[in-house]
PDB file of N, CA and C in Angstrom:
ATOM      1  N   UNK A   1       0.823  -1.200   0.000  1.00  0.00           N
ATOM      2  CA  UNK A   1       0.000   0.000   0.000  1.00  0.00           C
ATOM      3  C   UNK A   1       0.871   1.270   0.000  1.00  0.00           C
ATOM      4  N   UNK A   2       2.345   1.125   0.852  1.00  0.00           N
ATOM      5  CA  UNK A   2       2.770   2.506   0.457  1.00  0.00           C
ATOM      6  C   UNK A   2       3.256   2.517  -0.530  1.00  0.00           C
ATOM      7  N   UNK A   3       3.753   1.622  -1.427  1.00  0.00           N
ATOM      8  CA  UNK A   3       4.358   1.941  -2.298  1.00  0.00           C
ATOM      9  C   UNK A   3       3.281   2.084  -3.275  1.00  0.00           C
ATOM     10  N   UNK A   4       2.227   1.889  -3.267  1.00  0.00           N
ATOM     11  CA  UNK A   4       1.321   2.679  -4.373  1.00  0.00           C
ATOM     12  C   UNK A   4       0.768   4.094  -4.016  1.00  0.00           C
ATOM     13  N   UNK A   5       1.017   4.518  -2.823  1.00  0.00           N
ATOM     14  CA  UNK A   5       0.362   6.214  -2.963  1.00  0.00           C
ATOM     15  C   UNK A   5       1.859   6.638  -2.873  1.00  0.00           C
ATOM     16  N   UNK A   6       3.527   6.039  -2.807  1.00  0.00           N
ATOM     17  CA  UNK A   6       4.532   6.589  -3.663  1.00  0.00           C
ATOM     18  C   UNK A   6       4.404   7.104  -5.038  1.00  0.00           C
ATOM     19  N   UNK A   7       3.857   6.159  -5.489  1.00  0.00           N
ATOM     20  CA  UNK A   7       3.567   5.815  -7.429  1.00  0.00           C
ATOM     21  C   UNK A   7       2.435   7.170  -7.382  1.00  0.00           C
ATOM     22  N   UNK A   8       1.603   6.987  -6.862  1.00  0.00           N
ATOM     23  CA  UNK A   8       0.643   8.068  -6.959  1.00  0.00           C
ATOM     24  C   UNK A   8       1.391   9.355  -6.558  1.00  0.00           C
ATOM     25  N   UNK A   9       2.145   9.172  -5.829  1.00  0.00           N
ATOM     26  CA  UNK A   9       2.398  10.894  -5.752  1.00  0.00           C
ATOM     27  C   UNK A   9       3.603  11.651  -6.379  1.00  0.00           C
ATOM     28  N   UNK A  10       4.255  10.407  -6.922  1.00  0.00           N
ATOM     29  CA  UNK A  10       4.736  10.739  -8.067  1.00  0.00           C
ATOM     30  C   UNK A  10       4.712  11.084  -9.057  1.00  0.00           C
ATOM     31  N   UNK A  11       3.434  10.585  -9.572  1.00  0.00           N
ATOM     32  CA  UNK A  11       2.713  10.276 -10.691  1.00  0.00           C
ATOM     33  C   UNK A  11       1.926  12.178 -10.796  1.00  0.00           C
ATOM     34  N   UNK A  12       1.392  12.457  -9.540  1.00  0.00           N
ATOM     35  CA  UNK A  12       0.777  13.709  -9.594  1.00  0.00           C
ATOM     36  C   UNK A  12       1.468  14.733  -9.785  1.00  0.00           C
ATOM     37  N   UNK A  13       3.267  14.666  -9.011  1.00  0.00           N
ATOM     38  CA  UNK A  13       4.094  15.332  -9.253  1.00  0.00           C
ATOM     39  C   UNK A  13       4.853  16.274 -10.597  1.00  0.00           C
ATOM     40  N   UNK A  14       5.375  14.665 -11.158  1.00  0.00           N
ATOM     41  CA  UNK A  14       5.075  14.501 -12.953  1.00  0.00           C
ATOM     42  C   UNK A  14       4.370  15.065 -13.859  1.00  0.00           C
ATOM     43  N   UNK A  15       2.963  15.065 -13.408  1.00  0.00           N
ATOM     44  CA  UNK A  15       1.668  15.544 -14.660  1.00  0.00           C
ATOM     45  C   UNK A  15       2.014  16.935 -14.235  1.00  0.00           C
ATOM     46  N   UNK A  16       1.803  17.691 -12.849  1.00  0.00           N
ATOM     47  CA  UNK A  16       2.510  18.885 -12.899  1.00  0.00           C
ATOM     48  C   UNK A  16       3.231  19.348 -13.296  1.00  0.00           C
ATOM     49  N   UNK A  17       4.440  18.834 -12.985  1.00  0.00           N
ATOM     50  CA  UNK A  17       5.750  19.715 -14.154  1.00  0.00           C
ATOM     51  C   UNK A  17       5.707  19.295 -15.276  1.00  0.00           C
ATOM     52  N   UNK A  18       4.822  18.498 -16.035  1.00  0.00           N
ATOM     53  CA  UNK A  18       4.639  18.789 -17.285  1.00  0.00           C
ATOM     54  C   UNK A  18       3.993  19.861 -17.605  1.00  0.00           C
ATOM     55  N   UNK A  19       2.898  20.181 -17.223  1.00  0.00           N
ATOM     56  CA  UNK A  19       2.021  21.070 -17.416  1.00  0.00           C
ATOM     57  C   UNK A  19       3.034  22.283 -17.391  1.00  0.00           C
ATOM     58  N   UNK A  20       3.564  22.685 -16.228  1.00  0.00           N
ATOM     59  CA  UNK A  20       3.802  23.706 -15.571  1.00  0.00           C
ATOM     60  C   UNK A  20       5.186  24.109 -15.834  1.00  0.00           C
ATOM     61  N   UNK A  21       6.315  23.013 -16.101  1.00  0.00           N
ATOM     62  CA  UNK A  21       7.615  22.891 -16.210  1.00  0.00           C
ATOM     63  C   UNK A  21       8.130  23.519 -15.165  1.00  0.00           C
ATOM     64  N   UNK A  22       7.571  23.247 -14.223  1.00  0.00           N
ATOM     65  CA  UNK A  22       8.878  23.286 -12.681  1.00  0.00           C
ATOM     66  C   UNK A  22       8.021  22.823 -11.694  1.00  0.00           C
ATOM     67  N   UNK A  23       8.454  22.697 -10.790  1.00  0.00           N
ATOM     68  CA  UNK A  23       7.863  22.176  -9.216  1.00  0.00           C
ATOM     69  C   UNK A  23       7.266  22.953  -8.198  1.00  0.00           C
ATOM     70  N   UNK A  24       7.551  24.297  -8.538  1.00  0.00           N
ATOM     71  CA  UNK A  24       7.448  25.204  -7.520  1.00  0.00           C
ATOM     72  C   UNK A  24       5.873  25.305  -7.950  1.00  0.00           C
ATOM     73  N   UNK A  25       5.443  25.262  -6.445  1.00  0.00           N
ATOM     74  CA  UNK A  25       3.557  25.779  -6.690  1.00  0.00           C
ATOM     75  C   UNK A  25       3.134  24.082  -6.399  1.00  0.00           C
ATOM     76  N   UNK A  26       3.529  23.643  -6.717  1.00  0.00           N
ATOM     77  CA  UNK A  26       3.355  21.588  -6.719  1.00  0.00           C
ATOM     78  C   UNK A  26       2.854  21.934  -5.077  1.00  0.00           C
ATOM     79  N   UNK A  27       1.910  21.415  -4.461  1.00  0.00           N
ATOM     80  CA  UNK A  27       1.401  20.987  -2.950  1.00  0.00           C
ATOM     81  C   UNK A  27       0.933  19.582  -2.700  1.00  0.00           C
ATOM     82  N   UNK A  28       1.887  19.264  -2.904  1.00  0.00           N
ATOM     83  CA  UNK A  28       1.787  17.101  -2.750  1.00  0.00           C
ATOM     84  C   UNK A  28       1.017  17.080  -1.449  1.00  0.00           C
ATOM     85  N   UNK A  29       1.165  18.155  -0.307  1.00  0.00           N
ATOM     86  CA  UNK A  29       0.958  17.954   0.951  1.00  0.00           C
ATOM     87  C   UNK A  29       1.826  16.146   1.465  1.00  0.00           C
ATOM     88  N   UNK A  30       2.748  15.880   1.172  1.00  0.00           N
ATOM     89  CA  UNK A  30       3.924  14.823   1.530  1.00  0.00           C
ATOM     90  C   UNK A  30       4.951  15.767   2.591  1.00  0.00           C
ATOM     91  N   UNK A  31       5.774  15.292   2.897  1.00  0.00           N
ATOM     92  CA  UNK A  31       6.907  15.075   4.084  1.00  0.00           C
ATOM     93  C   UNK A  31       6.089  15.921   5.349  1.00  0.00           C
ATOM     94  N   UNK A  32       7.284  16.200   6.350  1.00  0.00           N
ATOM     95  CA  UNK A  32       7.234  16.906   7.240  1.00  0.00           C
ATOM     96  C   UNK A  32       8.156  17.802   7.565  1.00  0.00           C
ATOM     97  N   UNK A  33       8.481  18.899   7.878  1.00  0.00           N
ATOM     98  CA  UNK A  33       9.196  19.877   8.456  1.00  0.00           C
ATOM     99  C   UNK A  33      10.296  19.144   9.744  1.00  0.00           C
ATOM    100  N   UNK A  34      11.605  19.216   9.216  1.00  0.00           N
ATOM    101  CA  UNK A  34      12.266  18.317  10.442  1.00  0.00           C
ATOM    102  C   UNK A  34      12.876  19.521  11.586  1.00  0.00           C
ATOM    103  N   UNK A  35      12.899  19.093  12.629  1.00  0.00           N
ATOM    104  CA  UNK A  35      13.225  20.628  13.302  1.00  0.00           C
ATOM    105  C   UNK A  35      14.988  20.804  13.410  1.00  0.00           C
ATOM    106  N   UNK A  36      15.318  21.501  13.747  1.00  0.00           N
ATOM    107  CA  UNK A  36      17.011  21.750  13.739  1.00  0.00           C
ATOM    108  C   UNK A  36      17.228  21.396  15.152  1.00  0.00           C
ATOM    109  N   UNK A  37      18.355  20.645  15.040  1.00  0.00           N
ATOM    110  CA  UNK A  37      19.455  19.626  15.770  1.00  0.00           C
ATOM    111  C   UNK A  37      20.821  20.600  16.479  1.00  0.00           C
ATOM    112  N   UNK A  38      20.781  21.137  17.419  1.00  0.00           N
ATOM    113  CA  UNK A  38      22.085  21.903  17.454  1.00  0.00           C
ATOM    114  C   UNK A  38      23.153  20.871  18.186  1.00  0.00           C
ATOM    115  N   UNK A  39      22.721  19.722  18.463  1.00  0.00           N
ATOM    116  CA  UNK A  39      23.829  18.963  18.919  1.00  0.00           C
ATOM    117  C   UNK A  39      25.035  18.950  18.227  1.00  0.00           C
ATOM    118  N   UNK A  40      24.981  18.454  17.095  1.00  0.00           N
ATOM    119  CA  UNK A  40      26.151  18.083  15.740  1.00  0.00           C
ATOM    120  C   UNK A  40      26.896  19.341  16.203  1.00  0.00           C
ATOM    121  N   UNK A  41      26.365  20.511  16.036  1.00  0.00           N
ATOM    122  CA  UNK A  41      27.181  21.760  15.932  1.00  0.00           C
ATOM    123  C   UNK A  41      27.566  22.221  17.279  1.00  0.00           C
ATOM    124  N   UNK A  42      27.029  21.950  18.266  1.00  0.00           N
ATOM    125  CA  UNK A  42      27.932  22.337  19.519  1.00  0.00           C
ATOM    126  C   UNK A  42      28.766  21.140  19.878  1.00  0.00           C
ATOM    127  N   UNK A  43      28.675  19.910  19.195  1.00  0.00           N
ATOM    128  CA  UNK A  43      29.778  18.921  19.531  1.00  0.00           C
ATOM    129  C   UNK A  43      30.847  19.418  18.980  1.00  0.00           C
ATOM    130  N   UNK A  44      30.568  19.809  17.353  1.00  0.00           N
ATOM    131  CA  UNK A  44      31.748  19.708  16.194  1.00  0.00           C
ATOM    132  C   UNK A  44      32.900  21.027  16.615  1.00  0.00           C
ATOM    133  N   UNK A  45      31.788  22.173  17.238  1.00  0.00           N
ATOM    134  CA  UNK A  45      32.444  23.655  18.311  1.00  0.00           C
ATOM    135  C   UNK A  45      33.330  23.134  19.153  1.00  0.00           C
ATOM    136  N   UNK A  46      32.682  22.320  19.681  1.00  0.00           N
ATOM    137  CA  UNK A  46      33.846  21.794  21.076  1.00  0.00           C
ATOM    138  C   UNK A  46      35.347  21.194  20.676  1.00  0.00           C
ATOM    139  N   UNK A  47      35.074  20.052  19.983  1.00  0.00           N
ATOM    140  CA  UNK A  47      35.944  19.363  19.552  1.00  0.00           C
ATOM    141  C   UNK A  47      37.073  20.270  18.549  1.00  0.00           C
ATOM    142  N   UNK A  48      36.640  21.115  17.792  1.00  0.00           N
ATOM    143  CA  UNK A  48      37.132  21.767  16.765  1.00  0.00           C
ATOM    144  C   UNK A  48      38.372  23.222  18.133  1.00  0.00           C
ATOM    145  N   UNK A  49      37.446  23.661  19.059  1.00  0.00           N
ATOM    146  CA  UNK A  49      38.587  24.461  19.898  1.00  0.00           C
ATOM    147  C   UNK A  49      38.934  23.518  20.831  1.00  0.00           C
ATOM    148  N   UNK A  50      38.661  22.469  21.224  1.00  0.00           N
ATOM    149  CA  UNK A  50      39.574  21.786  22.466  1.00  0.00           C
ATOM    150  C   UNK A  50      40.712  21.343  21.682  1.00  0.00           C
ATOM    151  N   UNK A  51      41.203  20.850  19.925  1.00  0.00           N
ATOM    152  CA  UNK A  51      41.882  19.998  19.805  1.00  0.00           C
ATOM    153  C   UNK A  51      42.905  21.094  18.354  1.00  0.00           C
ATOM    154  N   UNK A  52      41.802  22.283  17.846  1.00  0.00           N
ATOM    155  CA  UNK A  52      42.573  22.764  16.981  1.00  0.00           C
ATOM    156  C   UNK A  52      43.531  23.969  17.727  1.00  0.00           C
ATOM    157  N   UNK A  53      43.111  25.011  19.056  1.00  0.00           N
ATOM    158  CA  UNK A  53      43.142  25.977  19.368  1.00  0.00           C
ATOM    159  C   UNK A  53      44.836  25.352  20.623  1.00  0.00           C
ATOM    160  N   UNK A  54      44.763  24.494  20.946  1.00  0.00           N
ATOM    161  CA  UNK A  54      46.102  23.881  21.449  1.00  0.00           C
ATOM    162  C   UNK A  54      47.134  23.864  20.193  1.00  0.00           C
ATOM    163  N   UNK A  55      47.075  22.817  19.394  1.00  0.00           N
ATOM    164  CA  UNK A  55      47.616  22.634  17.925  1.00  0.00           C
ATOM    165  C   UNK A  55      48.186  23.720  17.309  1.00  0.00           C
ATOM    166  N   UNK A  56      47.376  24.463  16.771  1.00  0.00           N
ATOM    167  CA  UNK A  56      47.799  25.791  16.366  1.00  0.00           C
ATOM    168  C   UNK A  56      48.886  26.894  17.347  1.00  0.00           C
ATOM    169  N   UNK A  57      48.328  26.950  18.882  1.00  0.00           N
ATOM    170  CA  UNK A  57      49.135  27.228  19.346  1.00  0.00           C
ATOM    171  C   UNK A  57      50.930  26.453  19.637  1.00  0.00           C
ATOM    172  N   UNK A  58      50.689  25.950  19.625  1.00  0.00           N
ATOM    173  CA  UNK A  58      52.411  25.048  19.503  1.00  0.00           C
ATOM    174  C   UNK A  58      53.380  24.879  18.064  1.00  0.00           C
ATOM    175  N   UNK A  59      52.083  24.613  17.249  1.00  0.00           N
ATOM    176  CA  UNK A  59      52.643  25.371  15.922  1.00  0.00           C
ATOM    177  C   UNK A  59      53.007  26.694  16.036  1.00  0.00           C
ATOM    178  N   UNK A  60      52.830  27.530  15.879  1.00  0.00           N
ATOM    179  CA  UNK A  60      52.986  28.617  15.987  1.00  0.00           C
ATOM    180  C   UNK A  60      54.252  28.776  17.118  1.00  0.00           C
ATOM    181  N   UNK A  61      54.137  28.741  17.848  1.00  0.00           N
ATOM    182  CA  UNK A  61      55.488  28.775  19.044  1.00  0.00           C
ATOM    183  C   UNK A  61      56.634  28.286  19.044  1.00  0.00           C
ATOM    184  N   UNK A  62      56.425  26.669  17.742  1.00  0.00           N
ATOM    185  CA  UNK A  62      57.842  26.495  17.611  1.00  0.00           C
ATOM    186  C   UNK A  62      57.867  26.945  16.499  1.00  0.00           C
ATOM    187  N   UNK A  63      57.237  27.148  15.473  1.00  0.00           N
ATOM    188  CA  UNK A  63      57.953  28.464  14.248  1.00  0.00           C
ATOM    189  C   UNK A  63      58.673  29.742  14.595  1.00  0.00           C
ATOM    190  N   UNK A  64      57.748  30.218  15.854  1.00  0.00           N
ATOM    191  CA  UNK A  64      58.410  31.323  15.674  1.00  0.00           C
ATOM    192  C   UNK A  64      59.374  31.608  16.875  1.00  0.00           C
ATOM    193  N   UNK A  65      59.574  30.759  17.745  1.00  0.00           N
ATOM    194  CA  UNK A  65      60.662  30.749  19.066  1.00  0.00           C
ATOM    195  C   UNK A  65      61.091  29.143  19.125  1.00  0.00           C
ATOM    196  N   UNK A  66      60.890  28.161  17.604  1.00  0.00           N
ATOM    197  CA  UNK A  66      61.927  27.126  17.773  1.00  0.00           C
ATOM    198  C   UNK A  66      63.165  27.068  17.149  1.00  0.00           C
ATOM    199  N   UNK A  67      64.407  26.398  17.003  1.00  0.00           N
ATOM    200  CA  UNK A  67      65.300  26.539  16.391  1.00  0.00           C
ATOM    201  C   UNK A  67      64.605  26.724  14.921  1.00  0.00           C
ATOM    202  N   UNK A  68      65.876  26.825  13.939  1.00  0.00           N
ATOM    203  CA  UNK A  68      65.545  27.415  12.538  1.00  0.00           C
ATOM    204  C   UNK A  68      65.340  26.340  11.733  1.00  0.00           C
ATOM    205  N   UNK A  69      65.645  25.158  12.455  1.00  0.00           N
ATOM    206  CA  UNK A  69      65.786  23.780  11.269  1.00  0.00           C
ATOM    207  C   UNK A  69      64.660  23.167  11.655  1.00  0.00           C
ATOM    208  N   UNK A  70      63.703  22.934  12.983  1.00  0.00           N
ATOM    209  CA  UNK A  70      62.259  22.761  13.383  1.00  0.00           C
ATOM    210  C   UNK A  70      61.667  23.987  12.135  1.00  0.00           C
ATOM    211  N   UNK A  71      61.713  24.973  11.823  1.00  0.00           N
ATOM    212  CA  UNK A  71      61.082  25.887  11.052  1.00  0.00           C
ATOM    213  C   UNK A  71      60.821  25.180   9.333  1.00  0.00           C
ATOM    214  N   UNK A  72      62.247  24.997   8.833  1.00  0.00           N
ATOM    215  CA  UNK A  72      62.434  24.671   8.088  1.00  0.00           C
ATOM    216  C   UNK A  72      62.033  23.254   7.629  1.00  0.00           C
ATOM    217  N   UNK A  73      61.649  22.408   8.632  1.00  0.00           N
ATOM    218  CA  UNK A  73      61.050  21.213   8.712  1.00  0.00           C
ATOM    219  C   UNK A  73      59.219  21.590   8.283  1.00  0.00           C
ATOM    220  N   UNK A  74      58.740  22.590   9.077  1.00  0.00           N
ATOM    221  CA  UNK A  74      57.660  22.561   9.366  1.00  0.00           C
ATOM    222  C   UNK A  74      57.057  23.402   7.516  1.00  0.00           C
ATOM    223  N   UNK A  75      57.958  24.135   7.127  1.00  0.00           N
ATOM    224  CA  UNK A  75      58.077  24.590   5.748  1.00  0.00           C
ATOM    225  C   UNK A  75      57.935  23.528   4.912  1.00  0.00           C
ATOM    226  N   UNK A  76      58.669  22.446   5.397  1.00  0.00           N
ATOM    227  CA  UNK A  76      58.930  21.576   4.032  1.00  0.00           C
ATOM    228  C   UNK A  76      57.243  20.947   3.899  1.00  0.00           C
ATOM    229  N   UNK A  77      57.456  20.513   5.259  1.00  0.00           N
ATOM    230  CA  UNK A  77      55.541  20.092   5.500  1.00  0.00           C
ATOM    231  C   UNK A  77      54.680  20.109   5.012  1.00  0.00           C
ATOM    232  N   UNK A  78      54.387  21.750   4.956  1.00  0.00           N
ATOM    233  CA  UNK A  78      53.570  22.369   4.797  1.00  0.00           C
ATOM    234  C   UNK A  78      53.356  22.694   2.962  1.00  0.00           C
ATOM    235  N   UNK A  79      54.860  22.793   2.345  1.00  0.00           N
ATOM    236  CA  UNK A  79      54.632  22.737   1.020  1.00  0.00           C
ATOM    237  C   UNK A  79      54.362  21.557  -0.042  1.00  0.00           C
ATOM    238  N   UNK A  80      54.840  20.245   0.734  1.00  0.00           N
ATOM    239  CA  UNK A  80      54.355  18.645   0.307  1.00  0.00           C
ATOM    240  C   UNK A  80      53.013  18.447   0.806  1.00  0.00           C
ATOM    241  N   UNK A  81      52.004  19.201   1.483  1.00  0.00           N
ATOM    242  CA  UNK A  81      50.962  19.233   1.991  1.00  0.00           C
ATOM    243  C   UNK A  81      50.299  19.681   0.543  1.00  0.00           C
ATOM    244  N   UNK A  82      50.123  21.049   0.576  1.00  0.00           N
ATOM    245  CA  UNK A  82      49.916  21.954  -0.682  1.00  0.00           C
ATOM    246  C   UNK A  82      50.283  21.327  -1.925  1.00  0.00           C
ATOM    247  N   UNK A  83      51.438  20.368  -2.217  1.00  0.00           N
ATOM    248  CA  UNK A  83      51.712  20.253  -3.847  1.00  0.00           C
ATOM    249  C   UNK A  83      50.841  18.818  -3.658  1.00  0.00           C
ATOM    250  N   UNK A  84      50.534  18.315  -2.805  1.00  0.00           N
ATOM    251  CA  UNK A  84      49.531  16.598  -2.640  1.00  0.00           C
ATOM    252  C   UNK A  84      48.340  17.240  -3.054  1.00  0.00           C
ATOM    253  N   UNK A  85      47.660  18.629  -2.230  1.00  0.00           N
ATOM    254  CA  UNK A  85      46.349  18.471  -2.641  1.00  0.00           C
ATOM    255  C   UNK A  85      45.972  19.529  -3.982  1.00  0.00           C
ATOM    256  N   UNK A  86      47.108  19.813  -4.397  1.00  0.00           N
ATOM    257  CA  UNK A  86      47.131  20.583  -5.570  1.00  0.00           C
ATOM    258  C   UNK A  86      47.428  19.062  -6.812  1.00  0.00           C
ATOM    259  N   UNK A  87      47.991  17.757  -6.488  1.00  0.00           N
ATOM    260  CA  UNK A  87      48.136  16.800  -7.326  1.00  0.00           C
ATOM    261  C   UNK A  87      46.578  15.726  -7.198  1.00  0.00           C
ATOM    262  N   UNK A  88      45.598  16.352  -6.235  1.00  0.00           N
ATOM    263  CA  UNK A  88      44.728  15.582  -5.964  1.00  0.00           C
ATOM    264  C   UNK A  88      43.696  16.141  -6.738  1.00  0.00           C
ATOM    265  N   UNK A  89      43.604  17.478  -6.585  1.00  0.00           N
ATOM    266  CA  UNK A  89      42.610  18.569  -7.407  1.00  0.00           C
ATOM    267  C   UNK A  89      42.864  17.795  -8.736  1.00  0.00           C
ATOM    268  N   UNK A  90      43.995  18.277  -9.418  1.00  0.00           N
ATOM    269  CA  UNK A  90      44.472  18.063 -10.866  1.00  0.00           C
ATOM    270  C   UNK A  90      43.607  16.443 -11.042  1.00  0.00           C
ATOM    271  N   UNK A  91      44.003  15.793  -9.998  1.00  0.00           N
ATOM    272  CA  UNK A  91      43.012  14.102 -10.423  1.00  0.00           C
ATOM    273  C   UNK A  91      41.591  14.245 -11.018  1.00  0.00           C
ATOM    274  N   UNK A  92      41.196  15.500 -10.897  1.00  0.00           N
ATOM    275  CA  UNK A  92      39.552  15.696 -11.190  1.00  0.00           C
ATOM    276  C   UNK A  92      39.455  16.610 -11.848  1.00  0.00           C
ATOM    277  N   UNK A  93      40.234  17.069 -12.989  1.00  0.00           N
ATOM    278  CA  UNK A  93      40.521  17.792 -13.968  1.00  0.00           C
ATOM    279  C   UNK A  93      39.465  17.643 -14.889  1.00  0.00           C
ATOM    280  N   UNK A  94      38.424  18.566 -15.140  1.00  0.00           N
ATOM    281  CA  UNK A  94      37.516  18.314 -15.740  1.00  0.00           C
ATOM    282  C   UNK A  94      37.949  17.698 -17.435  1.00  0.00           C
ATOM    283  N   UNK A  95      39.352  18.644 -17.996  1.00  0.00           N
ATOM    284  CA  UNK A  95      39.373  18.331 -19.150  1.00  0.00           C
ATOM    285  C   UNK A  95      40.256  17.436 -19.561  1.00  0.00           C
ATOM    286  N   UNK A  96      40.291  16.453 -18.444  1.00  0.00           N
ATOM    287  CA  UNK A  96      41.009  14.913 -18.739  1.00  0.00           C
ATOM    288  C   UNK A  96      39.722  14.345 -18.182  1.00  0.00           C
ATOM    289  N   UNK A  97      38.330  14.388 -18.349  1.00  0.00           N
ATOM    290  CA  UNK A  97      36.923  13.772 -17.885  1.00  0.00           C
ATOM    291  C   UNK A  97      37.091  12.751 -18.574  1.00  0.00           C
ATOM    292  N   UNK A  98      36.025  11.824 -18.080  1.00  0.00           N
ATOM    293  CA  UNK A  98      35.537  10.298 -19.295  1.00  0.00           C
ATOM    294  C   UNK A  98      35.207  11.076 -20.278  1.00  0.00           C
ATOM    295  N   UNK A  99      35.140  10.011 -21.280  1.00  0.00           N
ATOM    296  CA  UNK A  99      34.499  10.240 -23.352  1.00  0.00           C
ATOM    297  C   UNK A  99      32.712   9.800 -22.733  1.00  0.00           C
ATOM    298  N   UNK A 100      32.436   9.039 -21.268  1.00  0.00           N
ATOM    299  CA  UNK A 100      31.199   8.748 -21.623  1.00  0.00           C
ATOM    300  C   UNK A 100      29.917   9.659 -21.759  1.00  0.00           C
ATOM    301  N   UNK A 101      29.064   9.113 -22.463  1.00  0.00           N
ATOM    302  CA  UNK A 101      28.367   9.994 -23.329  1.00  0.00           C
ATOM    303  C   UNK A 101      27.902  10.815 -24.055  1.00  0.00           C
ATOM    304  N   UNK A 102      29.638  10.827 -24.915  1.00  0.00           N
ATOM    305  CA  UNK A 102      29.486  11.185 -26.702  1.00  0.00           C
ATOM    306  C   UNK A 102      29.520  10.375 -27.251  1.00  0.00           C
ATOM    307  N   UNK A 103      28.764  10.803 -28.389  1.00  0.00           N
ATOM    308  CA  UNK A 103      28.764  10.283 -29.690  1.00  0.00           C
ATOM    309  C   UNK A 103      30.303   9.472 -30.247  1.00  0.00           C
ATOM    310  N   UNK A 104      30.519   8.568 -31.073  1.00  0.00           N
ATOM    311  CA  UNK A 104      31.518   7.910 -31.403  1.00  0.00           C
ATOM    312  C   UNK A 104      32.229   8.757 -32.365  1.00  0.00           C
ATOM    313  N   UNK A 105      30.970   9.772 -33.039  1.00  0.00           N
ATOM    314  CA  UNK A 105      31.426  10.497 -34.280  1.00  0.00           C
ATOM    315  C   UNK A 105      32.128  11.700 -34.147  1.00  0.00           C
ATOM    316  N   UNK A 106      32.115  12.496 -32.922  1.00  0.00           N
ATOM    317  CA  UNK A 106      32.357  13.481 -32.866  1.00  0.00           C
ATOM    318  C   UNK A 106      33.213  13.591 -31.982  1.00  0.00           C
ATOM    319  N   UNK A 107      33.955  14.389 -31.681  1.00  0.00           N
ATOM    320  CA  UNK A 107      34.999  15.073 -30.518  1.00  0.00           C
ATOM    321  C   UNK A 107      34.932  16.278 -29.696  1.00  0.00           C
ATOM    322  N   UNK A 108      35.024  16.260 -28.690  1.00  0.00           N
ATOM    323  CA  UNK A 108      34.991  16.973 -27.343  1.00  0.00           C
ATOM    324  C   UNK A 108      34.509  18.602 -28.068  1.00  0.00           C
ATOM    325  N   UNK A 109      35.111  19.347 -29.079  1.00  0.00           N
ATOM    326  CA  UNK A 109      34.678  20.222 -28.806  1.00  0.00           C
ATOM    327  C   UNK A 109      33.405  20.475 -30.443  1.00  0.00           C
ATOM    328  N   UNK A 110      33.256  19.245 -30.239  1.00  0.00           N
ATOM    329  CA  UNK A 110      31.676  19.347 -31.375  1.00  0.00           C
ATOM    330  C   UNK A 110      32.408  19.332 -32.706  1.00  0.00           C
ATOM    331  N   UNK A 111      33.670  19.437 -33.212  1.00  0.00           N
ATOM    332  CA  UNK A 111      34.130  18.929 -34.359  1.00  0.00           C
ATOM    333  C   UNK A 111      33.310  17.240 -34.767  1.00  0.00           C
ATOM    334  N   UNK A 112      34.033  17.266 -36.245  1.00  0.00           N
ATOM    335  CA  UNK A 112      33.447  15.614 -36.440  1.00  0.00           C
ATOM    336  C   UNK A 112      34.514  15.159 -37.158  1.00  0.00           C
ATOM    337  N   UNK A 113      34.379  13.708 -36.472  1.00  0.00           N
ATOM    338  CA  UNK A 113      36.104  12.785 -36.783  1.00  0.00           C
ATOM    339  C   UNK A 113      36.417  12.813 -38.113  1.00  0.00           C
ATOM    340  N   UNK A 114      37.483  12.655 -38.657  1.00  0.00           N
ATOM    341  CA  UNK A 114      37.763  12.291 -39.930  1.00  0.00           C
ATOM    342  C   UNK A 114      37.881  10.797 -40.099  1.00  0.00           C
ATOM    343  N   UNK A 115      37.208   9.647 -40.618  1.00  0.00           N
ATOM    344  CA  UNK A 115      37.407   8.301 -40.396  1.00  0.00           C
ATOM    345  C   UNK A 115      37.923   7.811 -41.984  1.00  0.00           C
TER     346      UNK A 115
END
């Protein structure tokens, strides 16, 4: 049974944005209003200054009152940090994307193959 007033209210959904071509104005009268949760966010507050606001401070203290080769360590770090997620970005390079779903005939920028 629910899965047929799913089908049905799908189904009513559908004939609307055909008609109408969008959703907005649609009154399925379906879901409910969920209320807001502030737990997540006063946990993620806590955790985020009990564990980053130490951290940062000691960073900071031996950069700038530790010897020069702790510095220079913490440099190197920090720039193999940066060139990883600058080699991770590049992994999702839009214009090395899949070929899936073009045509066999044509090429990326709407030219057509020479065969």
């Amino acid at each position: 049974m629910f899965c047929h007033k799913m089908y049905q209210y799908k189904d009513r959904a559908f004939d609307y944005f055909l008609k109408h071509q969008t959703f907005e104005g649609f009154d399925g009268k379906r879901g409910r209003k969920i209320p807001r949760n502030y737990k997540p966010l006063i946990n993620e507050l806590f955790w985020n200054i009990t564990l980053c606001v130490p951290t940062f401070y000691y960073i900071g203290r031996l950069l700038l009152r530790g010897p020069i080769w702790y510095t220079v360590i913490a440099a190197i770090v920090i720039l193999l940090g940066v060139l990883f997620m600058r080699a991770l970005i590049n992994l999702s390079d839009i214009k090395r994307g899949s070929e899936y779903g073009f045509k066999s005939n044509t090429v990326r920028n709407g030219d057509t193959k020479q065969d």
